[in-house]
N, C-alpha and C. Protein backbone atom coordinates (compact mmCIF):
# COMPACT_ATOMS: atom_id res chain seq x y z
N UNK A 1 45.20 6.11 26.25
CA UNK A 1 45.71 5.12 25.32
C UNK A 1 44.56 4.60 24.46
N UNK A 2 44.77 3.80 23.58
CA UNK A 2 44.22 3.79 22.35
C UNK A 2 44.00 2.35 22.52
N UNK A 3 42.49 1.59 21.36
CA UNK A 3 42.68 -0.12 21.71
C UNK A 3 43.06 0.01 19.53
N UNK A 4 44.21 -1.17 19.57
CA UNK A 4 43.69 -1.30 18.19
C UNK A 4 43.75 -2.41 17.76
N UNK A 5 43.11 -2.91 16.49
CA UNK A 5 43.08 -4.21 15.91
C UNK A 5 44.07 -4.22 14.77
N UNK A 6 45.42 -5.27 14.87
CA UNK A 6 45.82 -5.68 13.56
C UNK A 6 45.71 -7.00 13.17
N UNK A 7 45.63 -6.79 11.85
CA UNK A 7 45.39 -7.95 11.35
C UNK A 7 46.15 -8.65 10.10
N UNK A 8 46.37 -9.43 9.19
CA UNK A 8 46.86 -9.74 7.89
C UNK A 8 45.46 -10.27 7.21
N UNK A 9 45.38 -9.38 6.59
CA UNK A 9 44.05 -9.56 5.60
C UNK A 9 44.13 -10.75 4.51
N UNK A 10 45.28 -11.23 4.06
CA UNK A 10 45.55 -11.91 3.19
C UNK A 10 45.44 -13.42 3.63
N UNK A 11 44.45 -13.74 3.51
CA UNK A 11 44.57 -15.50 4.25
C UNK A 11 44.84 -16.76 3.70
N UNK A 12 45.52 -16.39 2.04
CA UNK A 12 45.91 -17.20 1.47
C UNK A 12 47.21 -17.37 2.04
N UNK A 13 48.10 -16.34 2.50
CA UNK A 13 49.60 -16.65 2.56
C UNK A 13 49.48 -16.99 4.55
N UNK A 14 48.27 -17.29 4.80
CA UNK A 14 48.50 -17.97 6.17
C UNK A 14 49.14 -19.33 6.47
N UNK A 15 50.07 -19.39 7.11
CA UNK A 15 50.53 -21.07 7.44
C UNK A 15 50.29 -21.42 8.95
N UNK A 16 50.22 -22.32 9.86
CA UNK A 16 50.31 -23.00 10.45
C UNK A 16 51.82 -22.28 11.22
N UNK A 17 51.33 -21.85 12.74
CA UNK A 17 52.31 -21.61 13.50
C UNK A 17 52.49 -20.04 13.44
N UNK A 18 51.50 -19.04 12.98
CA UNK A 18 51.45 -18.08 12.61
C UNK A 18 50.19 -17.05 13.51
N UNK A 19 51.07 -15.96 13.80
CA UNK A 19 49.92 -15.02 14.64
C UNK A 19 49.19 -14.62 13.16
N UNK A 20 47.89 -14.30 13.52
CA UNK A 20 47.19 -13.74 12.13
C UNK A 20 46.62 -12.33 12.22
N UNK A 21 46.20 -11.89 13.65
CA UNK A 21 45.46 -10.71 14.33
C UNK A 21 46.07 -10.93 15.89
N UNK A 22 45.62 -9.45 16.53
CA UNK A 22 46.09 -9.09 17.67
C UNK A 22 45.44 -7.72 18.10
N UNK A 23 44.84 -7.80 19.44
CA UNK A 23 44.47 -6.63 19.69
C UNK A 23 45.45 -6.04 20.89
N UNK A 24 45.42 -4.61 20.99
CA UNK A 24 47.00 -4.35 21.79
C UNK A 24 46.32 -2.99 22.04
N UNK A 25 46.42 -2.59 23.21
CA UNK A 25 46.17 -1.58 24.06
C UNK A 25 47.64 -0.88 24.32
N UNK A 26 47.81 0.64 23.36
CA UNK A 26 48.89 1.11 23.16
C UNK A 26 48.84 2.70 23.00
N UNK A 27 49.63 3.38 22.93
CA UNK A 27 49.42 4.98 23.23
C UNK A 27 49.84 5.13 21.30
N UNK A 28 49.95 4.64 20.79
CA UNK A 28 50.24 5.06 19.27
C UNK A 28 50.01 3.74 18.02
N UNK A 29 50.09 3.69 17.10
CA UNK A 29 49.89 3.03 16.37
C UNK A 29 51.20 1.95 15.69
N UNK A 30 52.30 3.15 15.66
CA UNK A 30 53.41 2.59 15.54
C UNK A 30 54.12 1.76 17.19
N UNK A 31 54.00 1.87 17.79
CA UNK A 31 54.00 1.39 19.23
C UNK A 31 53.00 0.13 19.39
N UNK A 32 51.81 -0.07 18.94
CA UNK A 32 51.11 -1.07 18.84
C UNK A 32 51.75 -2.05 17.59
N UNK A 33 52.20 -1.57 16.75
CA UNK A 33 53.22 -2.67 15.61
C UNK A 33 54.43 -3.42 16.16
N UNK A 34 54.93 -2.08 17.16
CA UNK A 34 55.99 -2.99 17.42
C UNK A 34 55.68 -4.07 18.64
N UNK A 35 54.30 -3.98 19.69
CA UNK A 35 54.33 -5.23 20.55
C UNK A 35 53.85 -6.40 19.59
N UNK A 36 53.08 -6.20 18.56
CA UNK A 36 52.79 -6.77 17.69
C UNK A 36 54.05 -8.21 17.25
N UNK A 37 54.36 -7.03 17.00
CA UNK A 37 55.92 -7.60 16.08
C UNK A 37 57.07 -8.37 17.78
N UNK A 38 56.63 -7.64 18.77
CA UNK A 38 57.49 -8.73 19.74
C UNK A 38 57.15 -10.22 20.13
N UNK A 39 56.00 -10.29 19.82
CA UNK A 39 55.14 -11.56 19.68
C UNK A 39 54.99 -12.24 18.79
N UNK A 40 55.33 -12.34 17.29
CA UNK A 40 55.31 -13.42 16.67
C UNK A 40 55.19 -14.89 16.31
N UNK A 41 54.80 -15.05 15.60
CA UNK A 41 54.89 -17.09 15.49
C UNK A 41 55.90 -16.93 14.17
N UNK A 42 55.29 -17.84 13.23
CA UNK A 42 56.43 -18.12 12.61
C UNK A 42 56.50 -17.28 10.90
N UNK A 43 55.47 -16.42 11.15
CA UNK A 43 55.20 -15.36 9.66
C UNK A 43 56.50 -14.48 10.11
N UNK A 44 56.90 -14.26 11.35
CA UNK A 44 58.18 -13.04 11.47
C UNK A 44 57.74 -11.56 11.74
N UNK A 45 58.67 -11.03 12.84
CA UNK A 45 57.79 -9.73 13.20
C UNK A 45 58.04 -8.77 12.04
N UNK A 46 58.71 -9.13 11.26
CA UNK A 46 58.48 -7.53 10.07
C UNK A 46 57.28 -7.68 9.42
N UNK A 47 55.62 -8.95 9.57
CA UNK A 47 55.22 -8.63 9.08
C UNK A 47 54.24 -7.90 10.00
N UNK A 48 54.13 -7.54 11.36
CA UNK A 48 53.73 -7.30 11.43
C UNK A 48 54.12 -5.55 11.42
N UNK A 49 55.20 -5.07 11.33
CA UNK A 49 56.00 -3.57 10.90
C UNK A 49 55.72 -3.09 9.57
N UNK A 50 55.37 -3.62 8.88
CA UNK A 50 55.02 -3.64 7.32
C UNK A 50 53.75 -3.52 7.18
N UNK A 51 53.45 -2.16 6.95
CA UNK A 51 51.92 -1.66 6.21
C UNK A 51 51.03 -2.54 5.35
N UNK A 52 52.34 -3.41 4.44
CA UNK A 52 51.69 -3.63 3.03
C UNK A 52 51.52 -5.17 3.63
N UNK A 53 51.74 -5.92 4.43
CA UNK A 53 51.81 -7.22 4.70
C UNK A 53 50.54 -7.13 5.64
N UNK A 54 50.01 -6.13 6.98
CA UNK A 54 49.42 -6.41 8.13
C UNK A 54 48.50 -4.30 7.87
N UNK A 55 47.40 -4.80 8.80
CA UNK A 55 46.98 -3.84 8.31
C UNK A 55 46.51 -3.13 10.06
N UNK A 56 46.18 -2.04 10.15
CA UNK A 56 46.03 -1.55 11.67
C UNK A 56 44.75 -0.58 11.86
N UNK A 57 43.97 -0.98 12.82
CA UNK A 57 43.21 0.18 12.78
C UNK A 57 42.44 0.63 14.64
N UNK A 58 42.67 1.70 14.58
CA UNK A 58 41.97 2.34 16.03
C UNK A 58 40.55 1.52 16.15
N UNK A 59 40.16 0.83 17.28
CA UNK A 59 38.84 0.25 17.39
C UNK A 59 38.44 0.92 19.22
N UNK A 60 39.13 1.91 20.05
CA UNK A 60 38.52 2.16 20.84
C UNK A 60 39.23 2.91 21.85
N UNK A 61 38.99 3.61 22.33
CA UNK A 61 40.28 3.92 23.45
C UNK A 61 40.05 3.16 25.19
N UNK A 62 40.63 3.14 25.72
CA UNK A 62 41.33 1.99 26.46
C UNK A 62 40.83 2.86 28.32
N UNK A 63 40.22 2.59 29.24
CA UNK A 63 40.24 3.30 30.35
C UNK A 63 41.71 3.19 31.32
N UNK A 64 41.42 4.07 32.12
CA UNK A 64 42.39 4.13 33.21
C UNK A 64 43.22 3.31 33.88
N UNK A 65 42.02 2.23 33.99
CA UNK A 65 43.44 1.07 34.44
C UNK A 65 43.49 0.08 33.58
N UNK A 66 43.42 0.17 32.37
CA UNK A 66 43.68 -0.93 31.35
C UNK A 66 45.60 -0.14 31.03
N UNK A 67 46.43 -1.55 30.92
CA UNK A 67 47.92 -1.13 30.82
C UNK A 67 48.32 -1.28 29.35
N UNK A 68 48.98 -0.84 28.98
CA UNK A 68 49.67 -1.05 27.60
C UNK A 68 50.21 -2.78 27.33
N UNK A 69 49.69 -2.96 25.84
CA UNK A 69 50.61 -4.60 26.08
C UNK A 69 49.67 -5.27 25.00
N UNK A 70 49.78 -6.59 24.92
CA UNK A 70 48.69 -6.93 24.31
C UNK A 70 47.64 -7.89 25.00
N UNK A 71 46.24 -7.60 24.49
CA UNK A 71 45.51 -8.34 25.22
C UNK A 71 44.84 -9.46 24.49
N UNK A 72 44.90 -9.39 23.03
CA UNK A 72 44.28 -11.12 22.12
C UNK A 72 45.53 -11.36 21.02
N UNK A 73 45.89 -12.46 20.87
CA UNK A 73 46.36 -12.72 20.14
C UNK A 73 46.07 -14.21 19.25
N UNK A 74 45.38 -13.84 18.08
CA UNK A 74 45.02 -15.01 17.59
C UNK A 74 46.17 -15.85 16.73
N UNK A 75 46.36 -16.78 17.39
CA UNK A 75 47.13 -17.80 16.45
C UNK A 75 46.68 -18.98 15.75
N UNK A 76 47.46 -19.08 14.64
CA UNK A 76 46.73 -20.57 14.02
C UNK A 76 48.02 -21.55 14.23
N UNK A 77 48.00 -22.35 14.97
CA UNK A 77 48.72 -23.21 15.30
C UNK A 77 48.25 -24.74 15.01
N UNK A 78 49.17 -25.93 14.92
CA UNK A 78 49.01 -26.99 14.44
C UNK A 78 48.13 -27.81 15.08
């Protein structure tokens, strides 16, 4: 499995109550969007399904007993 970082690069359209990045230990990329996207705050999980809104990239692969899921999730909360 794979480690990857997403993020929303755009930090003007950040609000309050909103995941912004997430790192997620996942066997694919599209599979890492969607735990992404099961976790949300209040931006909504299509942004994190949406290429053009959130952006994704491979940062490592993951050992043997590390499990699929996510392991950071940064929020900006109130």
């Amino acid at each position: 499995m794979k480690i990857f970082h997403l993020a929303r690069p755009d930090s003007e359209k950040w609000g309050y109550d909103e995941a912004i990045e997430f790192i997620i230990i996942s066997s694919s990329a599209k599979k890492a969007r969607q735990l992404a996207a099961d976790d949300p705050g209040d931006e909504g999980a299509n942004v994190w399904t949406d290429s053009k809104e959130s952006i994704i990239e491979c940062i490592g692969t993951a050992n043997k007993q590390q499990t699929e899921g996510v392991v950071v999730r940064d929020y900006r909360g109130t």
